[in-house]
C-alpha atoms as a PDB file:
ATOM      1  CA  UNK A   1      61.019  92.249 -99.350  1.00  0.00           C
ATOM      2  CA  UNK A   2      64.228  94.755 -99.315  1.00  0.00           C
ATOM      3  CA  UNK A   3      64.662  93.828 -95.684  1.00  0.00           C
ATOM      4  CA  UNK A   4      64.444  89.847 -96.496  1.00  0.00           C
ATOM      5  CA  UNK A   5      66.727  90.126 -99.221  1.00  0.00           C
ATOM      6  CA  UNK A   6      69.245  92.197 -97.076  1.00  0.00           C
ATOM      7  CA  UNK A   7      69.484  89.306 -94.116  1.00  0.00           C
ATOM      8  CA  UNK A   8      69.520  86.919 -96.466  1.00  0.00           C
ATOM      9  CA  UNK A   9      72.572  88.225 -98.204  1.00  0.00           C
ATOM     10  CA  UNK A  10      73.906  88.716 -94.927  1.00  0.00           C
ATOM     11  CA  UNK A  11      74.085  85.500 -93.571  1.00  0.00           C
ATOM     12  CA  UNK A  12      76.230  84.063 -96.319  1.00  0.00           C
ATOM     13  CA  UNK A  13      76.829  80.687 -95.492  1.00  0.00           C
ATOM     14  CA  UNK A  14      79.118  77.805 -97.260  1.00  0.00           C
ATOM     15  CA  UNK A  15      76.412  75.901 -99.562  1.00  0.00           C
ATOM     16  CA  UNK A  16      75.013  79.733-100.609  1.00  0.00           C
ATOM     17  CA  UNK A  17      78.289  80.552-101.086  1.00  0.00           C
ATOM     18  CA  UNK A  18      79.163  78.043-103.221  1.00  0.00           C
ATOM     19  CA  UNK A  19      76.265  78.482-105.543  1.00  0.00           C
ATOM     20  CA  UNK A  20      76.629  81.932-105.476  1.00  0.00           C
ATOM     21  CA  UNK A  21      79.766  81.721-106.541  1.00  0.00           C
ATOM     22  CA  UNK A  22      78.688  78.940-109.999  1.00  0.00           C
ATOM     23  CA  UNK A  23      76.340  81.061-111.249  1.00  0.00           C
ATOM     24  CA  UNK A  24      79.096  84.432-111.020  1.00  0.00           C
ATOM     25  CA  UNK A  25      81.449  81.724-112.810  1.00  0.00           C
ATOM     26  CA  UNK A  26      78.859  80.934-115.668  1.00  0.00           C
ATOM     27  CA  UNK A  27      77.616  84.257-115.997  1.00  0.00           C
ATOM     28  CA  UNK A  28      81.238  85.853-116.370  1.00  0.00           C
ATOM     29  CA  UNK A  29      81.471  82.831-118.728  1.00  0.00           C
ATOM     30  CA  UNK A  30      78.945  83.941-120.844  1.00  0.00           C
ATOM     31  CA  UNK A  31      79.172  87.791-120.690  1.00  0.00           C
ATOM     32  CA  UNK A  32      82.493  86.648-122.149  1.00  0.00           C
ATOM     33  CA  UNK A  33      81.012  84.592-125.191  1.00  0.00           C
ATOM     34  CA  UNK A  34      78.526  87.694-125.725  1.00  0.00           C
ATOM     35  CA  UNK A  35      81.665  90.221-125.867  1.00  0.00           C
ATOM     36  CA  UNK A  36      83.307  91.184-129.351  1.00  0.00           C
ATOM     37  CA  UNK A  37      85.662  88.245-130.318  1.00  0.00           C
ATOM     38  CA  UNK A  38      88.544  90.458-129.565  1.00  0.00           C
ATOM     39  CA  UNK A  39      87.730  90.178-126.000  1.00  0.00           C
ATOM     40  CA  UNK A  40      87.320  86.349-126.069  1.00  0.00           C
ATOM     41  CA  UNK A  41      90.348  83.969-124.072  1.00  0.00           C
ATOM     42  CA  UNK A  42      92.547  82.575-126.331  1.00  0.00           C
ATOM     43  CA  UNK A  43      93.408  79.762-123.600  1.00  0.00           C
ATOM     44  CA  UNK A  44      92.302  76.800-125.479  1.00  0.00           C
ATOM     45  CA  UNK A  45      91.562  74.813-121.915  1.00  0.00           C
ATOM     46  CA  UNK A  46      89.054  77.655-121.217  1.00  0.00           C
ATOM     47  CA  UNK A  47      86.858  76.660-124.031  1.00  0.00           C
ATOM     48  CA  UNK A  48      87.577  73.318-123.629  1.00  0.00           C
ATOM     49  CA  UNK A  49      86.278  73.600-120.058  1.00  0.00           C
ATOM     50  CA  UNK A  50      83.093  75.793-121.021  1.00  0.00           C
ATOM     51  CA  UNK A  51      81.959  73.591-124.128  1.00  0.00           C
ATOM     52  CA  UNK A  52      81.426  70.078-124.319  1.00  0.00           C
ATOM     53  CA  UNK A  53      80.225  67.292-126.998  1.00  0.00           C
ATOM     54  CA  UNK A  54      78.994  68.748-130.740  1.00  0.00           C
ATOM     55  CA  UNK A  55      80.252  72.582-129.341  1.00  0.00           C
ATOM     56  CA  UNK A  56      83.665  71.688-128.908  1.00  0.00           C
ATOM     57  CA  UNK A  57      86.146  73.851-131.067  1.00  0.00           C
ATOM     58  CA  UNK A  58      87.631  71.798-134.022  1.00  0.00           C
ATOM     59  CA  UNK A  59      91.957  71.817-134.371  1.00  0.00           C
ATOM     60  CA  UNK A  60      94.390  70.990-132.593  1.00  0.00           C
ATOM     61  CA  UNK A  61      93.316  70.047-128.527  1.00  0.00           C
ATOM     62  CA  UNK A  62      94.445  67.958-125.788  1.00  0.00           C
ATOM     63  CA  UNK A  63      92.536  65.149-126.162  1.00  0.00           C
ATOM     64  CA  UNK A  64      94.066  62.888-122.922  1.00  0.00           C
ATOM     65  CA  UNK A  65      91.434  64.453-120.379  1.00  0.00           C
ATOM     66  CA  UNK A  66      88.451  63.825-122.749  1.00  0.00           C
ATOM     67  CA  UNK A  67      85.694  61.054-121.578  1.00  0.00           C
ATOM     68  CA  UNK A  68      82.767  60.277-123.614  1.00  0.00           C
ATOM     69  CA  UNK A  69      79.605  62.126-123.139  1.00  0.00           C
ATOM     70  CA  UNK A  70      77.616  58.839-122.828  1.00  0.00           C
ATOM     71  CA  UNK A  71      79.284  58.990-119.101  1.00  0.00           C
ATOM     72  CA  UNK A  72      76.719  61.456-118.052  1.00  0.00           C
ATOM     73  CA  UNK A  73      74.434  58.255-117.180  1.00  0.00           C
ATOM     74  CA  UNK A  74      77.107  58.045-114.177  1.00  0.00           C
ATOM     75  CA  UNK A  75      76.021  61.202-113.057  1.00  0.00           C
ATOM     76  CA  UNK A  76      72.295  60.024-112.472  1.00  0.00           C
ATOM     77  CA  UNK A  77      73.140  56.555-110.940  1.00  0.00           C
ATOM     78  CA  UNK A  78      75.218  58.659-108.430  1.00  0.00           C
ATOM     79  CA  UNK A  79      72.109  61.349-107.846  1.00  0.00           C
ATOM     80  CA  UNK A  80      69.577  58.073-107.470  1.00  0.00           C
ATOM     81  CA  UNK A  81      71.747  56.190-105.029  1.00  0.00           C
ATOM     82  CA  UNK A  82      72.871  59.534-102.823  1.00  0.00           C
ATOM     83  CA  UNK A  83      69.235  61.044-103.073  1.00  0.00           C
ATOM     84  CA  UNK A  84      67.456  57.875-102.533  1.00  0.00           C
ATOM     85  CA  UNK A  85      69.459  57.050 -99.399  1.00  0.00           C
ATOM     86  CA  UNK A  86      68.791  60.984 -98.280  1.00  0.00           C
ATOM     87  CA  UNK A  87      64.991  60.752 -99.004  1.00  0.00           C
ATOM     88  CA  UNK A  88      65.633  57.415 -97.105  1.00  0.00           C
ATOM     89  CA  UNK A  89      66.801  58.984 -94.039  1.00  0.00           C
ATOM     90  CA  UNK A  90      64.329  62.285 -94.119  1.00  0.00           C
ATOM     91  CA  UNK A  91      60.967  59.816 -94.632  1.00  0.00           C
ATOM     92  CA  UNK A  92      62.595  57.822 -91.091  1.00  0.00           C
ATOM     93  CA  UNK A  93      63.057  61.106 -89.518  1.00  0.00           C
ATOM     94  CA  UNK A  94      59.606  62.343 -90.916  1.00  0.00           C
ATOM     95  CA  UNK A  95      57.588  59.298 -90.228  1.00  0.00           C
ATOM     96  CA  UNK A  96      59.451  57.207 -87.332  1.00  0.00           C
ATOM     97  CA  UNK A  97      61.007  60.062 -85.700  1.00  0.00           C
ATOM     98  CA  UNK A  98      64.607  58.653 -86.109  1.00  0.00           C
ATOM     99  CA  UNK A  99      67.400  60.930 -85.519  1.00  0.00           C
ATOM    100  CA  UNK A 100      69.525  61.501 -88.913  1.00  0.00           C
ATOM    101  CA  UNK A 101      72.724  59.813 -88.847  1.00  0.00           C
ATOM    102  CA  UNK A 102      75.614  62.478 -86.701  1.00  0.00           C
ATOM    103  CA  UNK A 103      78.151  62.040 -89.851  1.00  0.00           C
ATOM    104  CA  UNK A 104      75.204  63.734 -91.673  1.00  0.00           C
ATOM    105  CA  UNK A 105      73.915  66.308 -89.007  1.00  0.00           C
ATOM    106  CA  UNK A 106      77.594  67.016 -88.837  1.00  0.00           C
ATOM    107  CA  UNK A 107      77.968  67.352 -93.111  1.00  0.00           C
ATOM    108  CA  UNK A 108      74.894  69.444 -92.923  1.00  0.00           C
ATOM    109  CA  UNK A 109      76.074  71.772 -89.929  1.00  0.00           C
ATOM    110  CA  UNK A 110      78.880  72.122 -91.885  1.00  0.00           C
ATOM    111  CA  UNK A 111      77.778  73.639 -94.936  1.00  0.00           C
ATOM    112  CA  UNK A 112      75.888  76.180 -92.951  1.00  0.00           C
ATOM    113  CA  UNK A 113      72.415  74.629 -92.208  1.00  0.00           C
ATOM    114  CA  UNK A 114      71.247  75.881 -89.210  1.00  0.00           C
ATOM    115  CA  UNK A 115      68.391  75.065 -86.596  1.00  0.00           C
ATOM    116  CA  UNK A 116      64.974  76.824 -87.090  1.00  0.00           C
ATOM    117  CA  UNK A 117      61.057  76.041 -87.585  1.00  0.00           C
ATOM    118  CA  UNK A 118      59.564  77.331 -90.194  1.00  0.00           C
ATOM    119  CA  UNK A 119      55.922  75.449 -91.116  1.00  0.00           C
ATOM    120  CA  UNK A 120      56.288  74.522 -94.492  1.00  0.00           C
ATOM    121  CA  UNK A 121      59.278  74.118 -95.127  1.00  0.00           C
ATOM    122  CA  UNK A 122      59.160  70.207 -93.908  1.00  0.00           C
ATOM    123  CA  UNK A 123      56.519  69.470 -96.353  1.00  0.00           C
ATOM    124  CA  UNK A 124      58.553  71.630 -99.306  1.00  0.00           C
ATOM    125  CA  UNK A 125      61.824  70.033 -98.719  1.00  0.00           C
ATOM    126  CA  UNK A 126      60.349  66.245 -98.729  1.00  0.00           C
ATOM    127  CA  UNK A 127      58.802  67.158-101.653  1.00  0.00           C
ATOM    128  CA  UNK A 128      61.339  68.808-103.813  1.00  0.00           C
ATOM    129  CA  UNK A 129      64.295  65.988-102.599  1.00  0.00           C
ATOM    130  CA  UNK A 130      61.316  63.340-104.180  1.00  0.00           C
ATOM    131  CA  UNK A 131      61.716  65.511-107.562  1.00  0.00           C
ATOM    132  CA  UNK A 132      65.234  65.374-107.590  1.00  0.00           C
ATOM    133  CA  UNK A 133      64.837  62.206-107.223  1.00  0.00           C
ATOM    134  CA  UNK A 134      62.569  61.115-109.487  1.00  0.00           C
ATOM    135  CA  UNK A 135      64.083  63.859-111.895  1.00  0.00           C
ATOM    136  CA  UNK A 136      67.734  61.815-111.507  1.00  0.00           C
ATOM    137  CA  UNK A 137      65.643  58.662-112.371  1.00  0.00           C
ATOM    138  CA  UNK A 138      63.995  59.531-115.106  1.00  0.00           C
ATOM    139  CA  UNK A 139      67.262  60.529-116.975  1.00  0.00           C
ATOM    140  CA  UNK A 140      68.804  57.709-115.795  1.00  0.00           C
ATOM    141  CA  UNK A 141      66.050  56.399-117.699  1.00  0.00           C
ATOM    142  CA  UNK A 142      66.620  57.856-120.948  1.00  0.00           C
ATOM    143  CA  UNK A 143      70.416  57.692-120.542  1.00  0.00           C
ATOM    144  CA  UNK A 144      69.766  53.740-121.293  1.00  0.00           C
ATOM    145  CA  UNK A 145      66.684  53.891-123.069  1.00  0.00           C
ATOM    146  CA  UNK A 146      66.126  56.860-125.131  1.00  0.00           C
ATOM    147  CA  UNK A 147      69.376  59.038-125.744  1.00  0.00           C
ATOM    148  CA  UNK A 148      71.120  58.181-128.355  1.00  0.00           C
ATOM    149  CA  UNK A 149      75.116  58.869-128.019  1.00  0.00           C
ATOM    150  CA  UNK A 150      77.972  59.578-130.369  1.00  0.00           C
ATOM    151  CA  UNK A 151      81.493  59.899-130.082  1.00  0.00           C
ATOM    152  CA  UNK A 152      81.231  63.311-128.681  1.00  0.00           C
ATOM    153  CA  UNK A 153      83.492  64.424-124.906  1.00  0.00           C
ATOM    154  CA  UNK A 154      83.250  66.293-122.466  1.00  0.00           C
ATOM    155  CA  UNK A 155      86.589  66.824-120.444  1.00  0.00           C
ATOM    156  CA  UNK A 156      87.060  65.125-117.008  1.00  0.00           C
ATOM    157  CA  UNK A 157      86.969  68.536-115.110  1.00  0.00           C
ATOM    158  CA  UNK A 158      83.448  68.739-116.284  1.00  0.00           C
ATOM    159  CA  UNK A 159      82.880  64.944-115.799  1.00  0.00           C
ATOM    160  CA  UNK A 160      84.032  65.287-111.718  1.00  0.00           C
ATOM    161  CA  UNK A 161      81.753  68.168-111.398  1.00  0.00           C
ATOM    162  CA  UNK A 162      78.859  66.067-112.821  1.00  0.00           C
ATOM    163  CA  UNK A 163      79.427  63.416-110.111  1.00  0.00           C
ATOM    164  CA  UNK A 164      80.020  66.079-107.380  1.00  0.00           C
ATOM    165  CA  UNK A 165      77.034  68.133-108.554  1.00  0.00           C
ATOM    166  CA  UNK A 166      73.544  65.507-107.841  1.00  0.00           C
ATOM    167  CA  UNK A 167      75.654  65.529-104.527  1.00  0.00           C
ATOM    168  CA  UNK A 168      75.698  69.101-103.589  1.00  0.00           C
ATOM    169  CA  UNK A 169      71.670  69.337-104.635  1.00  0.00           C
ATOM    170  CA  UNK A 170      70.378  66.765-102.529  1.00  0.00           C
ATOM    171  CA  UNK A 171      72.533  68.313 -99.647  1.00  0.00           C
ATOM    172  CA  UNK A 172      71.262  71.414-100.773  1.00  0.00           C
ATOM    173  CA  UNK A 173      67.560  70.704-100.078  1.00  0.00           C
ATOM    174  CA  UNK A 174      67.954  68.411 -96.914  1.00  0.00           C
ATOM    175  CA  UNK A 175      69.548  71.778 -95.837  1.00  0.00           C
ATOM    176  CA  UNK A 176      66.541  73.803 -95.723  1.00  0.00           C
ATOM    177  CA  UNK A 177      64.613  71.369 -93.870  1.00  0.00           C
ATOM    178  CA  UNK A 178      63.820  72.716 -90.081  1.00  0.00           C
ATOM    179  CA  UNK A 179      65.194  70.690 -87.478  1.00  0.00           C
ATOM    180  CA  UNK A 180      65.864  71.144 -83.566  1.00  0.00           C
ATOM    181  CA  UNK A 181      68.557  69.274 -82.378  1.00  0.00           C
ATOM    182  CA  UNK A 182      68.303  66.184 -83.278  1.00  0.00           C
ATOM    183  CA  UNK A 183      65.191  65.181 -85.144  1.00  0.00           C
ATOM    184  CA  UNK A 184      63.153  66.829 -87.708  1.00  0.00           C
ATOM    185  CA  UNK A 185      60.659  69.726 -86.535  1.00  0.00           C
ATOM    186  CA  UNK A 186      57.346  67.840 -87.576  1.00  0.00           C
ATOM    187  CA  UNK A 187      56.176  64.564 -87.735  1.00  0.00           C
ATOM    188  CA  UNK A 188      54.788  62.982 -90.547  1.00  0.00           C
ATOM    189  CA  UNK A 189      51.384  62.606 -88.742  1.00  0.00           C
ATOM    190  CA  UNK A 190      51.063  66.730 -89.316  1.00  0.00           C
ATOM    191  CA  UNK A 191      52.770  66.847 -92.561  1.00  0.00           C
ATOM    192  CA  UNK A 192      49.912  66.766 -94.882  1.00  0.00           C
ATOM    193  CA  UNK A 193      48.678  69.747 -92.563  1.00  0.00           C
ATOM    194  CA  UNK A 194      50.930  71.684 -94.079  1.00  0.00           C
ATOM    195  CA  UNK A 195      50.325  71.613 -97.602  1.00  0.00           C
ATOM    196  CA  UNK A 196      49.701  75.060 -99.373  1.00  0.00           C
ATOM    197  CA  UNK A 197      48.722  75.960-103.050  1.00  0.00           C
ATOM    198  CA  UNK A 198      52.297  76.654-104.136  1.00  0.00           C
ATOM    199  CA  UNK A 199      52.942  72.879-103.321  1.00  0.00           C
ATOM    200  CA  UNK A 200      50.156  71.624-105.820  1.00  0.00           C
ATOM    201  CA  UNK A 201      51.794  74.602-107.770  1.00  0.00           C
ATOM    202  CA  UNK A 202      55.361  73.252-107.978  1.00  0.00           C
ATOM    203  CA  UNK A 203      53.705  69.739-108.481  1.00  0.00           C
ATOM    204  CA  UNK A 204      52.617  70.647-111.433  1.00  0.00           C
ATOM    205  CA  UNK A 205      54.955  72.633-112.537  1.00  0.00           C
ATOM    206  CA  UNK A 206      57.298  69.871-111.750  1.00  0.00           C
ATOM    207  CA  UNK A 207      55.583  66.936-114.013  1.00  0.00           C
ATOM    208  CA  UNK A 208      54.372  69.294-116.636  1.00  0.00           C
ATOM    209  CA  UNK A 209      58.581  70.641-117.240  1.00  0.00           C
ATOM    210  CA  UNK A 210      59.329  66.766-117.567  1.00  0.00           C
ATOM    211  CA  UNK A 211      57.317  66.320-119.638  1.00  0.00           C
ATOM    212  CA  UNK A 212      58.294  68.655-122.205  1.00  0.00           C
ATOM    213  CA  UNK A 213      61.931  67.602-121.526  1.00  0.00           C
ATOM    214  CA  UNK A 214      60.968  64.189-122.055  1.00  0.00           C
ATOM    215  CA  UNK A 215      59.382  64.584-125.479  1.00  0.00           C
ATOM    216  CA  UNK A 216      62.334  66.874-126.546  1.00  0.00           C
ATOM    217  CA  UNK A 217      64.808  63.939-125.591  1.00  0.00           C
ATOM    218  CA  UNK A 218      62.428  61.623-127.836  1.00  0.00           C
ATOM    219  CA  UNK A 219      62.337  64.084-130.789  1.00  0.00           C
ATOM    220  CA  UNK A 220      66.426  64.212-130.593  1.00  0.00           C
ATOM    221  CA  UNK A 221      66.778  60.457-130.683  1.00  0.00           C
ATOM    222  CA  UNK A 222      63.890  59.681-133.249  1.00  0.00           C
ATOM    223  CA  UNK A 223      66.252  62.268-135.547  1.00  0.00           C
ATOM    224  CA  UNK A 224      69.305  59.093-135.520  1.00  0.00           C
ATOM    225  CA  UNK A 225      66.030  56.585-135.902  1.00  0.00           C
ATOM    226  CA  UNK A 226      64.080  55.588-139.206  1.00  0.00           C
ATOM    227  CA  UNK A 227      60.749  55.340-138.695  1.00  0.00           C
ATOM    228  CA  UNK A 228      60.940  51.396-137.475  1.00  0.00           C
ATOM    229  CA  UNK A 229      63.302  52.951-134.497  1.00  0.00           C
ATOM    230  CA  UNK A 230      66.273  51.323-135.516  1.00  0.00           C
ATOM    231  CA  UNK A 231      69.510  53.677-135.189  1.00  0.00           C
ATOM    232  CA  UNK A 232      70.592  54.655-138.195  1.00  0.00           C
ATOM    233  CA  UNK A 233      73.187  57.343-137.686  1.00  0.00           C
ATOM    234  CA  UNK A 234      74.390  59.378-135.039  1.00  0.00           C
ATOM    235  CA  UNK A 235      74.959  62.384-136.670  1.00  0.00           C
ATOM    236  CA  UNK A 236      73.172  65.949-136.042  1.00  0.00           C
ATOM    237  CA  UNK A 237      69.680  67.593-137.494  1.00  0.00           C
ATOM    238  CA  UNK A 238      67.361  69.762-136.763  1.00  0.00           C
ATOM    239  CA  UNK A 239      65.154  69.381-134.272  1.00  0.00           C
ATOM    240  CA  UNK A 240      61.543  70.588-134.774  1.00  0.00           C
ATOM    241  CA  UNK A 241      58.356  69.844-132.384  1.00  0.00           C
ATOM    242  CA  UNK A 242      57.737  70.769-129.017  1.00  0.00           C
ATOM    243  CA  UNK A 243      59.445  73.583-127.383  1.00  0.00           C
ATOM    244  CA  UNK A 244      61.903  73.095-130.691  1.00  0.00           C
ATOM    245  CA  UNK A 245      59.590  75.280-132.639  1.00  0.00           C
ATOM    246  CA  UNK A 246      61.086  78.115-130.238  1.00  0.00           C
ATOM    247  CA  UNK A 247      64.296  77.534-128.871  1.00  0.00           C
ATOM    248  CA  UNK A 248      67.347  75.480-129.889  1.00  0.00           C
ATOM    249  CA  UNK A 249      67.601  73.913-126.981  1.00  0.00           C
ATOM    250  CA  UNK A 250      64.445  73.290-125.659  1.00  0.00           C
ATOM    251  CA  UNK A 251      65.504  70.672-123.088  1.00  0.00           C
ATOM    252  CA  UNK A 252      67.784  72.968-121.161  1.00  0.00           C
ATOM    253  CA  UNK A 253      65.073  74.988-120.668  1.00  0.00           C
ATOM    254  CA  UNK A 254      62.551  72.624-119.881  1.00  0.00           C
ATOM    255  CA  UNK A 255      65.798  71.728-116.919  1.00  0.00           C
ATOM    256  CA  UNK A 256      65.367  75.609-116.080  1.00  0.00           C
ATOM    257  CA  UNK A 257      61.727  75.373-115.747  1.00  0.00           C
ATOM    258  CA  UNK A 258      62.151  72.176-113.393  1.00  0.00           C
ATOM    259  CA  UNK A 259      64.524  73.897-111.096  1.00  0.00           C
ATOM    260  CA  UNK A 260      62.081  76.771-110.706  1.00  0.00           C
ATOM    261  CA  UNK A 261      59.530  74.074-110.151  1.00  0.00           C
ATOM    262  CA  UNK A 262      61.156  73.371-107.030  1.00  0.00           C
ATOM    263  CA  UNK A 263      61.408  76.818-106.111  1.00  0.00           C
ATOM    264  CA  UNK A 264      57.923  77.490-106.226  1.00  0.00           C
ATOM    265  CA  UNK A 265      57.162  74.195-104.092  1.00  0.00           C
ATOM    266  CA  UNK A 266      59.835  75.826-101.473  1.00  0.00           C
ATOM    267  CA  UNK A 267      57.061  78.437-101.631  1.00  0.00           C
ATOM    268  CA  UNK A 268      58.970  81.358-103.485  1.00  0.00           C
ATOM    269  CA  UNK A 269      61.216  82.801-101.021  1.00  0.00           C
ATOM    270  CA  UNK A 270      63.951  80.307-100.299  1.00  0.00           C
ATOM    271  CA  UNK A 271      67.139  82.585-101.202  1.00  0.00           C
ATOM    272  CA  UNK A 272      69.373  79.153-101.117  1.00  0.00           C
ATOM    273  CA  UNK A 273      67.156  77.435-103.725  1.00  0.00           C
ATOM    274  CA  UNK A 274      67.193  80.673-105.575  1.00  0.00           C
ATOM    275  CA  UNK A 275      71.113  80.889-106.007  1.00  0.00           C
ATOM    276  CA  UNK A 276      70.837  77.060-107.201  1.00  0.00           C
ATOM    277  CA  UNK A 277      68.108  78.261-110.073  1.00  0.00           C
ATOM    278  CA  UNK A 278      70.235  81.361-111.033  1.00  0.00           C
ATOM    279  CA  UNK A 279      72.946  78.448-111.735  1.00  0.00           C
ATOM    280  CA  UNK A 280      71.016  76.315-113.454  1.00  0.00           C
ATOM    281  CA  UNK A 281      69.946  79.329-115.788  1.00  0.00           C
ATOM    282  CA  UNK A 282      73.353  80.578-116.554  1.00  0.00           C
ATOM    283  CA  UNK A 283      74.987  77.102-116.838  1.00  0.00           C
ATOM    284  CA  UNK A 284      72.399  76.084-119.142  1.00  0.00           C
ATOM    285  CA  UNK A 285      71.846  79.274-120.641  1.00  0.00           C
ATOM    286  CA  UNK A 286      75.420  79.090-121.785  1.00  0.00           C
ATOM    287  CA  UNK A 287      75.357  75.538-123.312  1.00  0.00           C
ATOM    288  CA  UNK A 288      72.587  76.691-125.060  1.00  0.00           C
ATOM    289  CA  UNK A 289      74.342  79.871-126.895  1.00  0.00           C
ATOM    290  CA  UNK A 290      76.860  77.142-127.952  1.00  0.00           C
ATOM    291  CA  UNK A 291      74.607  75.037-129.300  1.00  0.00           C
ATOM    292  CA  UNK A 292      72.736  77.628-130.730  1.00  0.00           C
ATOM    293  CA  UNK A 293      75.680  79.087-132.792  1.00  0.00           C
ATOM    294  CA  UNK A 294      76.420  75.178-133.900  1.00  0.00           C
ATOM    295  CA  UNK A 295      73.097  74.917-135.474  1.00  0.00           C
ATOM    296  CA  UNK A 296      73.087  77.925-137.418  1.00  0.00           C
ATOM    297  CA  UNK A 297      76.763  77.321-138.776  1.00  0.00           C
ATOM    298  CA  UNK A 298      75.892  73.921-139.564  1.00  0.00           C
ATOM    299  CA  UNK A 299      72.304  74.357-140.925  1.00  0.00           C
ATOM    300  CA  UNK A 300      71.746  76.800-143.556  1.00  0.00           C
ATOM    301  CA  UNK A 301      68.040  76.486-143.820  1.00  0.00           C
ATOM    302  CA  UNK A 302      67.982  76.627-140.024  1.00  0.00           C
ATOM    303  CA  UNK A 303      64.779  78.456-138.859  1.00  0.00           C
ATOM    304  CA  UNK A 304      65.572  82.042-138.527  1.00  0.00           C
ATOM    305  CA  UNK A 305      62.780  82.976-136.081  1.00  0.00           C
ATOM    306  CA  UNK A 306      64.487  80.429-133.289  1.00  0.00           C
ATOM    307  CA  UNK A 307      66.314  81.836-130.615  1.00  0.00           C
ATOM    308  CA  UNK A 308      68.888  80.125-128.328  1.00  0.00           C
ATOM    309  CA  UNK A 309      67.268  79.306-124.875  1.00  0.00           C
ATOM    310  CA  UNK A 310      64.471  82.155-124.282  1.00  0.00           C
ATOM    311  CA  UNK A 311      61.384  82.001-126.512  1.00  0.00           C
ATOM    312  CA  UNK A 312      61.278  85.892-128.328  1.00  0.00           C
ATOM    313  CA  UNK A 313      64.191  86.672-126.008  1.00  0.00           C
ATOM    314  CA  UNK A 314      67.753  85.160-125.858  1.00  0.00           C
END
């Protein structure tokens, strides 16, 4: 395991890299909101860059650069129109044998995939780009359907980075599929050959963490509903049910627990995937702490037993 680890580390490429370097960001981030307030930045674009909707500081802030949180549907239509037309061209490749397009062979040799044949992987890497995919559709979902929006920002750094972001994860996984040079390593004729427990694993793993995320996202808009489901006010309550009972923000870690989904279908020991989980954690580990410290200055009789993201832990 040492030795894996070590040429893993070692062959550093731009898309590991790049992840690598998000979750350093978020974690320095949040060692920073953990630190005695004396230690805090004062910079007031800092915060506004770390926080977003309810957690944003009250006063005086530059308010030009602010977008409304409802935009975050735009990050979703972007992920199901760039992942669909990727899971597009790996099912051709997989199942016809086409060649992937040479602006994307070219993208992908760019941010450091590189050719090799490793069995699974083919069948792991179809599989997790159809979660993403389905994951992107599903909030797209409740983005119309189920959330329920107020007239809380987020700033248009963090906005760009949401369009950017569905981009760099589909990349991400068609990345780790094995290829020669050309065409992917194994038809789809042998594909179902290659299925292993930790696929039916991450399957279920996969639906099971939507789930819960889905039923938190129903308990947080039934709190602005009256019991006919009419909207009745967009302002903030407690949330109780679900994963609620534990954490504050149950449906960043039900996102956590999808993410490692995905790492389990890429059967455990895909370093790149790794670095994209230890991202996810931090980034929403952070947004969490936020909202966490939002609900117990707001909420008097807020549950004392709750923690932030971690059940028992954090």
């Amino acid at each position: 395991m040492a030795g894996w680890a070590g040429a893993e580390l070692s062959a550093l490429n731009p898309l590991r890299t790049l992840w690598l370097a998000l979750a350093a960001a978020f974690l320095l981030a949040l060692l920073l909101q953990l630190a005695p307030a004396g230690l805090l930045p004062s910079s007031a674009l800092f915060q506004d860059l770390i926080r977003y909707g309810k957690t944003k500081l009250s006063g005086p802030r530059l308010t030009a650069f602010d977008v409304p949180k409802r935009y975050f549907s735009h990050f979703y239509v972007i992920s199901v129109l760039w992942n669909g037309f990727l899971l597009w061209f790996l099912s051709q490749s997989l199942f016809l044998g086409a060649p992937f397009p040479n602006w994307l062979r070219a993208l992908l040799r760019t941010l450091g995939a590189t050719q090799f044949r490793v069995g699974e992987l083919t069948l792991s890497a179809f599989l997790v780009l159809v979660f993403v995919w389905v994951h992107s559709l599903r909030r797209l979902f409740e983005c119309f359907y189920i959330s329920i929006f107020s007239s809380t920002v987020i700033h248009i750094v963090q906005y760009c980075f949401g369009l950017v972001y569905y981009v760099l994860v589909g990349l991400t996984v068609l990345s780790q599929v094995p290829m020669d040079d050309k065409n992917v390593y194994v038809l789809g004729k042998n594909l179902l050959l290659q299925a292993r427990w930790f696929h039916i694993l991450g399957m279920m793993m996969f639906f099971w963490s939507s789930a819960h995320q889905y039923n938190c996202h129903v308990i947080l808009s039934n709190l602005r509903r009256n019991k006919k489901g009419v909207i009745v006010h967009c302002q903030h309550r407690i949330p109780f049910g679900d994963w609620f009972e534990y954490v504050s923000s149950a449906n960043y870690l039900a996102e956590l627990m999808i993410y490692i989904s995905m790492a389990v279908t890429f059967g455990f020991h895909n370093f790149t995937w790794w670095l994209v989980v230890t991202y996810v954690f931090f980034s929403q580990a952070l947004s969490a702490f936020f909202n966490h410290k939002f609900y117990k200055s707001t909420f008097v009789s807020y549950p004392k037993h709750r923690k932030a993201f971690l059940p028992f832990l954090f």
